[in-house]
N, C-alpha and C. Protein backbone atom coordinates (compact mmCIF):
# COMPACT_ATOMS: atom_id res chain seq x y z
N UNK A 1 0.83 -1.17 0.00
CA UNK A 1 0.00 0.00 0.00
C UNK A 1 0.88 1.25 0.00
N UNK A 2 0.61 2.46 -0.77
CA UNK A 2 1.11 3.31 -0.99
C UNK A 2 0.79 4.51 0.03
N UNK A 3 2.17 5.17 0.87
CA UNK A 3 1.64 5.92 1.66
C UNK A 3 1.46 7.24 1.03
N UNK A 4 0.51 7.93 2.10
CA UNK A 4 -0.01 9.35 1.61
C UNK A 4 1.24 10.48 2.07
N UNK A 5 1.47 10.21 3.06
CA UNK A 5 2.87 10.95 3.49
C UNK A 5 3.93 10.76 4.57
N UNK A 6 4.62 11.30 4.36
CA UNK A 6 5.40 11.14 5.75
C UNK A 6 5.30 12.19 7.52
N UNK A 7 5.98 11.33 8.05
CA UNK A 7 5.56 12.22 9.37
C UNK A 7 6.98 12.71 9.98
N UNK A 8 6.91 13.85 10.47
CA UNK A 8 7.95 14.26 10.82
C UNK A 8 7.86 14.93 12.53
N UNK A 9 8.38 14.10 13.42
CA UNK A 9 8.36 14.22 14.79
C UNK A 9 8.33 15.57 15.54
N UNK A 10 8.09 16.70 15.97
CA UNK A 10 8.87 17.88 17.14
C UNK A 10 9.37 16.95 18.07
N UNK A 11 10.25 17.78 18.64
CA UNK A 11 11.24 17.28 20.23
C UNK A 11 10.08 16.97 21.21
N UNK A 12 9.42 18.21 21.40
CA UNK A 12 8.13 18.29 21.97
C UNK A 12 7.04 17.25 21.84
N UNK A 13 7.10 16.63 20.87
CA UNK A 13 5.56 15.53 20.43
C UNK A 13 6.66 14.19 20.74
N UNK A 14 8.17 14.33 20.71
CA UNK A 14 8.90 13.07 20.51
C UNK A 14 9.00 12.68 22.18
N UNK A 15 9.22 13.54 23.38
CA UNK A 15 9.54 13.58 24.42
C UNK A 15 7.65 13.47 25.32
N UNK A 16 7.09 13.83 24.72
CA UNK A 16 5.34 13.94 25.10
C UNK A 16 5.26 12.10 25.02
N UNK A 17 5.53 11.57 24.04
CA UNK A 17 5.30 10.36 23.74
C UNK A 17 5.90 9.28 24.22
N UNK A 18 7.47 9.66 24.33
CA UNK A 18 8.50 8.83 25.26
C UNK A 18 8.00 8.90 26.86
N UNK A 19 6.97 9.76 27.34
CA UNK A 19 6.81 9.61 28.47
C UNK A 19 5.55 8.74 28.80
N UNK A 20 4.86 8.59 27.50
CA UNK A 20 4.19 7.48 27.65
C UNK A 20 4.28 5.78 28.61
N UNK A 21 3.28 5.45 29.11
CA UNK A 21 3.85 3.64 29.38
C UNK A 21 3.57 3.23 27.80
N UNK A 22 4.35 2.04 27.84
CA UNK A 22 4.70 1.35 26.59
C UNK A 22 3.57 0.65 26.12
N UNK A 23 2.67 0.38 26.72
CA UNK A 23 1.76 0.09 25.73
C UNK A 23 1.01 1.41 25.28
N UNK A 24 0.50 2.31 25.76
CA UNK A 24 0.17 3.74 25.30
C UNK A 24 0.90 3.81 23.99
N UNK A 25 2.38 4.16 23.80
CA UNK A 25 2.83 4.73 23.08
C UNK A 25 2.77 3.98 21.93
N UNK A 26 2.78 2.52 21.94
CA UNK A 26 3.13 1.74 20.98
C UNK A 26 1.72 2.01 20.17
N UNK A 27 0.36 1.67 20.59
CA UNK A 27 -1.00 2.02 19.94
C UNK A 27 -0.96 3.87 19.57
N UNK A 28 -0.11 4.47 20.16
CA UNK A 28 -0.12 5.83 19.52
C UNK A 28 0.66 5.82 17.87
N UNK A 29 1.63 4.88 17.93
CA UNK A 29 2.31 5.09 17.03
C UNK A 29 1.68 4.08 15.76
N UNK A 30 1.17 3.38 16.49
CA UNK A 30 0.26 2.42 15.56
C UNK A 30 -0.72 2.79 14.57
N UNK A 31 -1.52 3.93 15.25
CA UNK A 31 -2.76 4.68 14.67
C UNK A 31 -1.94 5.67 13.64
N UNK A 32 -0.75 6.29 14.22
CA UNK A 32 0.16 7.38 13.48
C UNK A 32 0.64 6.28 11.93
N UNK A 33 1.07 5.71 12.06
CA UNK A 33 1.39 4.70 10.99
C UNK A 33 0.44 4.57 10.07
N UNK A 34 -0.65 4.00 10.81
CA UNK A 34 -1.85 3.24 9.75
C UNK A 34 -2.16 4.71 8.86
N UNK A 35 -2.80 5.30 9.77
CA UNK A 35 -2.91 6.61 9.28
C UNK A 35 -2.12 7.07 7.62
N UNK A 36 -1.50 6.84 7.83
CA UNK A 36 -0.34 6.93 6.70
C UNK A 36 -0.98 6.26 5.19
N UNK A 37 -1.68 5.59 5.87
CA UNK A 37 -2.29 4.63 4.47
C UNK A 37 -3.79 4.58 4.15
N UNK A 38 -4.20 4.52 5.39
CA UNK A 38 -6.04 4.88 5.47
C UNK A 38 -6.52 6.22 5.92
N UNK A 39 -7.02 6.48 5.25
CA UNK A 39 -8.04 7.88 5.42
C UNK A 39 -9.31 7.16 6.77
N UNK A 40 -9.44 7.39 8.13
CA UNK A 40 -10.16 7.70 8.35
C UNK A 40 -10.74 8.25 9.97
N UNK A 41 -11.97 8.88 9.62
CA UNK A 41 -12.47 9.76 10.72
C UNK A 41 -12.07 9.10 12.64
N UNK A 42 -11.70 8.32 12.56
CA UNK A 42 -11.61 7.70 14.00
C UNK A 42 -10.18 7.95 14.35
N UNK A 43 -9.29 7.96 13.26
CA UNK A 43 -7.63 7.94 13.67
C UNK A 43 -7.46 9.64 13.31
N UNK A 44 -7.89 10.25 12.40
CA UNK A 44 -6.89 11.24 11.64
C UNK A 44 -8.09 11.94 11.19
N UNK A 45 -8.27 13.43 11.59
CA UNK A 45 -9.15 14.54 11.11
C UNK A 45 -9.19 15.72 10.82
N UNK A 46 -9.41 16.55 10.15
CA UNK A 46 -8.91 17.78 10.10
C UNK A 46 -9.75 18.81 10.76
N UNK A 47 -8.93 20.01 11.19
CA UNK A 47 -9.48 20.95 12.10
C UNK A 47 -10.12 22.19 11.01
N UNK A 48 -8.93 22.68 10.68
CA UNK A 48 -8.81 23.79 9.87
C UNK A 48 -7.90 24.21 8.77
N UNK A 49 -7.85 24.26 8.13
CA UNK A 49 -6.57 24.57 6.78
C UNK A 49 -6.02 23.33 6.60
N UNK A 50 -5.12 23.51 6.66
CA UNK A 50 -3.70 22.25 7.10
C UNK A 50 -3.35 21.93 8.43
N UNK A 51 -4.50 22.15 9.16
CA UNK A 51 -4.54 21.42 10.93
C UNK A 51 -4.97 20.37 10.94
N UNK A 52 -4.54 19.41 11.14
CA UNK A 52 -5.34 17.61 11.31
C UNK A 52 -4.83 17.58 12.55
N UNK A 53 -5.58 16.36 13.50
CA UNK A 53 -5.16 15.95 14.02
C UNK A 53 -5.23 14.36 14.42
N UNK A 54 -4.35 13.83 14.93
CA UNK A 54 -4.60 12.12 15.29
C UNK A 54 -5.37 11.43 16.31
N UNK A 55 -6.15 11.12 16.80
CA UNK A 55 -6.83 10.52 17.62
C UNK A 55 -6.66 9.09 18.49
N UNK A 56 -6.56 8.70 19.40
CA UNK A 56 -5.88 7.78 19.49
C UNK A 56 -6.62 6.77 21.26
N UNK A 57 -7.56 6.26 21.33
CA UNK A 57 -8.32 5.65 22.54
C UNK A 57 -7.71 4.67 22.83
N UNK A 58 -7.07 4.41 24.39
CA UNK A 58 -6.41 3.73 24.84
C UNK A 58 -6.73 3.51 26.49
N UNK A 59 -6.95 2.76 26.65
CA UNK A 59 -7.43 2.25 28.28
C UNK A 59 -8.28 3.17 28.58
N UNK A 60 -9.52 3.75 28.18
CA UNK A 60 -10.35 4.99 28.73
C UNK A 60 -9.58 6.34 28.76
N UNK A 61 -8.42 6.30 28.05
CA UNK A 61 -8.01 7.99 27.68
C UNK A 61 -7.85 7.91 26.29
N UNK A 62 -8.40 9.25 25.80
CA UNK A 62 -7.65 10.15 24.67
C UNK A 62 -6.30 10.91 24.13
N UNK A 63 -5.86 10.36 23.60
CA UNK A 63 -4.42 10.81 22.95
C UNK A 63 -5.07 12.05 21.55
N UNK A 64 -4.29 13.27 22.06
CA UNK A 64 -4.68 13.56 20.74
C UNK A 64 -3.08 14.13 20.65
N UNK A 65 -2.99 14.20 19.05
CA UNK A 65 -1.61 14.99 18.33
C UNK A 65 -2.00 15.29 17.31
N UNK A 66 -1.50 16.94 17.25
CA UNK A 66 -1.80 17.73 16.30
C UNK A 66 -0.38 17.99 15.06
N UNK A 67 -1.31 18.00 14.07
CA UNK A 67 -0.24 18.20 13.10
C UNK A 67 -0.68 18.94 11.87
N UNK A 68 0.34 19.73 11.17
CA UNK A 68 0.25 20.25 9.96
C UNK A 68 0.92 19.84 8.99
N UNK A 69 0.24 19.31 7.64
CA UNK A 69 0.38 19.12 6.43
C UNK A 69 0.71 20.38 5.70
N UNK A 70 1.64 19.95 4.69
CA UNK A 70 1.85 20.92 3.61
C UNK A 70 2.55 20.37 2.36
């Protein structure tokens, strides 16, 4: 499958995530991945312009990470 794009980390979103427990982070990065290949409303949405963001439900919390496309 052909991806739609690539992702490119901040220190800030890289260090937010490393402080994750390991199963958290691993389903964060999971949804960030798939994402990459499937379009849809449960993982990856857009806000405004080139604001999306990722969505991510894990043990009764919400992960969200925001990102801009260009």
């Amino acid at each position: 499958m052909r991806k739609k794009f690539e992702i490119v980390f901040l220190d800030d979103a890289i260090d937010f995530i490393n402080k994750l427990d390991v199963k958290s982070r691993n389903k964060v990065f999971y949804h960030i991945d798939k994402s990459k290949h499937i379009n849809g409303p449960k993982l990856f949405e857009k806000l405004e312009g080139e604001i999306w963001y990722f969505r991510t439900k894990f043990l009764s919390l919400q992960y969200l990470s925001f990102c801009i496309l260009g």
